[in-house]
C-alpha atoms as a PDB file:
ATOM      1  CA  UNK A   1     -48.001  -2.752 153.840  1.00  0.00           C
ATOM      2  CA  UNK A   2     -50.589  -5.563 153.143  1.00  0.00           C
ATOM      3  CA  UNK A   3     -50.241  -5.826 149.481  1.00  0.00           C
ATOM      4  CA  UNK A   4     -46.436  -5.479 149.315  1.00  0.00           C
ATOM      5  CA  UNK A   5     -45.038  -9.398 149.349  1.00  0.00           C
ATOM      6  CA  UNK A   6     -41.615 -10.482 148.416  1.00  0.00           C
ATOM      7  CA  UNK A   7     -42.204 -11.242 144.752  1.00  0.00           C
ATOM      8  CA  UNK A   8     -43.997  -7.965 144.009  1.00  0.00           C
ATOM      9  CA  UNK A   9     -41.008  -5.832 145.340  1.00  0.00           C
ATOM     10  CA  UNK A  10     -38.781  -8.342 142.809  1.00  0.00           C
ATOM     11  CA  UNK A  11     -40.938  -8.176 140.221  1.00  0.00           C
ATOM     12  CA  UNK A  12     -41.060  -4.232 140.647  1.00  0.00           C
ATOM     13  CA  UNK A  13     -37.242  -4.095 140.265  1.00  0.00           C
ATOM     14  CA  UNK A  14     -37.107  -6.224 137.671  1.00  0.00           C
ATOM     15  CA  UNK A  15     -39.562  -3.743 135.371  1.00  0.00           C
ATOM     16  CA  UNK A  16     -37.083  -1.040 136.596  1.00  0.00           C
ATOM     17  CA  UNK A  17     -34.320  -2.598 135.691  1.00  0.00           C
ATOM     18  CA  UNK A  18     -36.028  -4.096 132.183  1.00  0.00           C
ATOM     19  CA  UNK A  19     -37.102   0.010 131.849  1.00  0.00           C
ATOM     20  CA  UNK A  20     -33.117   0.723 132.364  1.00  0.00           C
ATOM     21  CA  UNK A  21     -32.003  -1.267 129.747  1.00  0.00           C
ATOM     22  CA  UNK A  22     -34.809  -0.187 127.052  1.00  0.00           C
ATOM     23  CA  UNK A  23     -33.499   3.634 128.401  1.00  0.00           C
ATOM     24  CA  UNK A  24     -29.776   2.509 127.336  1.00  0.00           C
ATOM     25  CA  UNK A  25     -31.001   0.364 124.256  1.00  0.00           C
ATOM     26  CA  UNK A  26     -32.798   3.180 122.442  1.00  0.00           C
ATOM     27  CA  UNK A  27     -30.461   6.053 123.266  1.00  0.00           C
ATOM     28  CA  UNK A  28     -27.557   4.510 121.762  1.00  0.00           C
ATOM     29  CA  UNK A  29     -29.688   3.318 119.055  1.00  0.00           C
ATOM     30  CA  UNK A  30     -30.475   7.058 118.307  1.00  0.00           C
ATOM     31  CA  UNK A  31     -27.189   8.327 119.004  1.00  0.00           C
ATOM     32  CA  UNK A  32     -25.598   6.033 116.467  1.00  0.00           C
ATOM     33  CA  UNK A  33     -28.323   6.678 113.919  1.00  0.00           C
ATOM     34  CA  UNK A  34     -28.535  10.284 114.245  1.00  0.00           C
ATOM     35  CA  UNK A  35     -27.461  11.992 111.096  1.00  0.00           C
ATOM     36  CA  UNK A  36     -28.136  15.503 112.289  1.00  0.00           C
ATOM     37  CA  UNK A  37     -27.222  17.319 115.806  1.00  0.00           C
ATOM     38  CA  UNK A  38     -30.812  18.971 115.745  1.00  0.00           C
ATOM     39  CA  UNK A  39     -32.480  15.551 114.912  1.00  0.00           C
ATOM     40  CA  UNK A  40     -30.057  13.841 117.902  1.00  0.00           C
ATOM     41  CA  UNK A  41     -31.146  16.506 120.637  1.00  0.00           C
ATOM     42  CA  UNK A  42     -34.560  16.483 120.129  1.00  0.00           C
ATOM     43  CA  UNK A  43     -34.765  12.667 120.280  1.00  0.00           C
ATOM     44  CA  UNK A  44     -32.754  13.347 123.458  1.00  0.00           C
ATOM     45  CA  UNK A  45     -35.053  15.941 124.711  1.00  0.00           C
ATOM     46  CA  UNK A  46     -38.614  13.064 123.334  1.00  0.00           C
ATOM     47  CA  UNK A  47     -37.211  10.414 125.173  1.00  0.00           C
ATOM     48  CA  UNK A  48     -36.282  12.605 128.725  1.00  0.00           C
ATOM     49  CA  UNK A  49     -39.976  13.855 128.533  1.00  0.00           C
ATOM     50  CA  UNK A  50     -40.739  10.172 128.380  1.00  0.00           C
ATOM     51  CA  UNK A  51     -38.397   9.114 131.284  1.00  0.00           C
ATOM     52  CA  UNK A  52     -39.805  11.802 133.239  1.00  0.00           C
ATOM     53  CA  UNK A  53     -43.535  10.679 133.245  1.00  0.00           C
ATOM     54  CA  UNK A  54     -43.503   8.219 136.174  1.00  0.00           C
ATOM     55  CA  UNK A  55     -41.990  11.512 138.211  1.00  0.00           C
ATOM     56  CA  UNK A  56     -45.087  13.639 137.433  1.00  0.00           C
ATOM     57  CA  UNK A  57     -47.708  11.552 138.037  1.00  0.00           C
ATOM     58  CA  UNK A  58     -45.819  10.788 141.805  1.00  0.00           C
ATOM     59  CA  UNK A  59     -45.597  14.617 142.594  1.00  0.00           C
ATOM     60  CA  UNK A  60     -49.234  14.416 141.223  1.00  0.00           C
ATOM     61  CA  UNK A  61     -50.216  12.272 143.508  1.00  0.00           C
ATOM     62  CA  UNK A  62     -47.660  13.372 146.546  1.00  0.00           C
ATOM     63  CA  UNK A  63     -49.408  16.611 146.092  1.00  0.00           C
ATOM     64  CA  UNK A  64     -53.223  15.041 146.532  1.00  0.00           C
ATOM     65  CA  UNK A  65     -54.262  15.865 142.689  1.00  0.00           C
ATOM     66  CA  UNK A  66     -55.416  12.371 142.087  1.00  0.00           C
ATOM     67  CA  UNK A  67     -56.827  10.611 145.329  1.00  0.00           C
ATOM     68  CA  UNK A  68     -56.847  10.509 148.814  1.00  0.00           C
ATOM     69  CA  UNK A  69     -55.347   7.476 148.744  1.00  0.00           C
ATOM     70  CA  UNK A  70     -52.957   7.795 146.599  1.00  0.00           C
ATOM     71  CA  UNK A  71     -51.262  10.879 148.259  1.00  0.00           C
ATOM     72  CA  UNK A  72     -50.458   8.871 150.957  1.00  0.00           C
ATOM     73  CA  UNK A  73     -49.458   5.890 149.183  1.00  0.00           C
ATOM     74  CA  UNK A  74     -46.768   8.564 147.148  1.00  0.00           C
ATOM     75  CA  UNK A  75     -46.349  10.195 150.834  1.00  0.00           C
ATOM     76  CA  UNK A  76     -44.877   6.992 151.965  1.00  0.00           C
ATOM     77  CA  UNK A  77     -42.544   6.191 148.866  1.00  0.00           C
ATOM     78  CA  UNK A  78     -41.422   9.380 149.171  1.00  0.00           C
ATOM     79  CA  UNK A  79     -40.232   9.051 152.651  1.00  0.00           C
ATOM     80  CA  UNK A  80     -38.720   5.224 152.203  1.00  0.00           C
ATOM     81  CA  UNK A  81     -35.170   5.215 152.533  1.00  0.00           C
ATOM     82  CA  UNK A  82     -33.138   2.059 151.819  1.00  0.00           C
ATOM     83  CA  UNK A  83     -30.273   0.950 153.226  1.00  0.00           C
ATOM     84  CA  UNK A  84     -26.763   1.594 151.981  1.00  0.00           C
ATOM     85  CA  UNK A  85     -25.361  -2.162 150.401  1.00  0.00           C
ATOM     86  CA  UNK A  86     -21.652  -2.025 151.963  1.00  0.00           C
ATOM     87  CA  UNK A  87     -20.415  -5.524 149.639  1.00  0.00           C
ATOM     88  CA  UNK A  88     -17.576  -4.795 147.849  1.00  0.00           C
ATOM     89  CA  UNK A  89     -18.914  -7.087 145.682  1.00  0.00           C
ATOM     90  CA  UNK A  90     -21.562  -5.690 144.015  1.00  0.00           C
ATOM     91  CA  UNK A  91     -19.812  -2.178 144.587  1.00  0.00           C
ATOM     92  CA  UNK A  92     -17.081  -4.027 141.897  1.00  0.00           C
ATOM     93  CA  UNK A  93     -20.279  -5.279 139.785  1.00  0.00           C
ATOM     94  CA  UNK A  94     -21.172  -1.852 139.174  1.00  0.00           C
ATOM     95  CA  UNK A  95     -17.811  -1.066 138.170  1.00  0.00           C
ATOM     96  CA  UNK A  96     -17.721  -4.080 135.711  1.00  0.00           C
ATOM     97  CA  UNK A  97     -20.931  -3.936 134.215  1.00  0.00           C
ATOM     98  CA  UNK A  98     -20.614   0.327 133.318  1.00  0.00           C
ATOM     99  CA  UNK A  99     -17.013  -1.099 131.481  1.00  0.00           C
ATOM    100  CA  UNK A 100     -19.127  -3.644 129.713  1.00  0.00           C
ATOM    101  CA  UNK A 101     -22.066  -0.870 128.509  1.00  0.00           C
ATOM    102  CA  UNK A 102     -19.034   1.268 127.718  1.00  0.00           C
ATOM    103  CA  UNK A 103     -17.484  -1.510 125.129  1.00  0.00           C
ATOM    104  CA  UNK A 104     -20.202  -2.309 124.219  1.00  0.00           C
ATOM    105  CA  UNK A 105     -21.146   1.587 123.081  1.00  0.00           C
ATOM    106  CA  UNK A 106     -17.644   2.154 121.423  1.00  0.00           C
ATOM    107  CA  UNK A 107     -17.982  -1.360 119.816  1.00  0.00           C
ATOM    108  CA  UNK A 108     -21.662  -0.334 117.952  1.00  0.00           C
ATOM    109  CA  UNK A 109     -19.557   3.123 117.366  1.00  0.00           C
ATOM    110  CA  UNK A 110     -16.953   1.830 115.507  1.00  0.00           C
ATOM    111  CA  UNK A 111     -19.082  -0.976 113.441  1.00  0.00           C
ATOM    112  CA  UNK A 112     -20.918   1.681 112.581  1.00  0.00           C
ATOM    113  CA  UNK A 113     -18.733   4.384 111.008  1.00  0.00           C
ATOM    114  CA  UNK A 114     -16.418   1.489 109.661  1.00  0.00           C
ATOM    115  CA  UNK A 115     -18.493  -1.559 108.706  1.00  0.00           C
ATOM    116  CA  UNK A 116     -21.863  -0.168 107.557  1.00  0.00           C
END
């Protein structure tokens, strides 16, 4: 692809991952400040619609709705398959850094029904 260089693949993972985090952020913000069930789910159910966006608008333009040259632009992403990362190092990462998000949740949790 002519317009694809290193640093716009990096920077394109680096808004996912940014968009990630935000995802996490505000979720357990809600879930911790939720003082209804009704009120938690349909937060739950604003932000999925939200989330689910980006997903639309690539069927949209998959299925030829918006350009010519955008369906196969979203043609090709659709077909791109990347390759399987075999370190056990990262693989561990992973591990590790769902343990952190996990303390991290239970930590917020409990200074928040016992502290505030």
């Amino acid at each position: 692809e002519p317009g694809a260089t290193k640093g716009k693949y990096h920077f394109a993972n680096a808004m996912r991952f940014i968009d990630g985090l935000a995802f996490l952020f505000i979720n357990t913000t809600l879930l911790l400040q939720a003082t209804e069930v009704l009120g938690a789910f349909l937060n739950f159910a604003a932000l999925q619609f939200l989330s689910d966006i980006d997903n639309v608008a690539l069927s949209l333009a998959r299925d030829g709705y918006l350009s010519d040259s955008l369906e196969e632009v979203a043609g090709d992403v659709s077909l791109m398959k990347l390759p399987r990362n075999h370190n056990d190092t990262l693989q561990v990462l992973d591990s590790v850094a769902m343990a952190i998000i996990l303390l991290a949740m239970v930590i917020m949790y409990v200074l928040n029904v016992f502290v505030f």
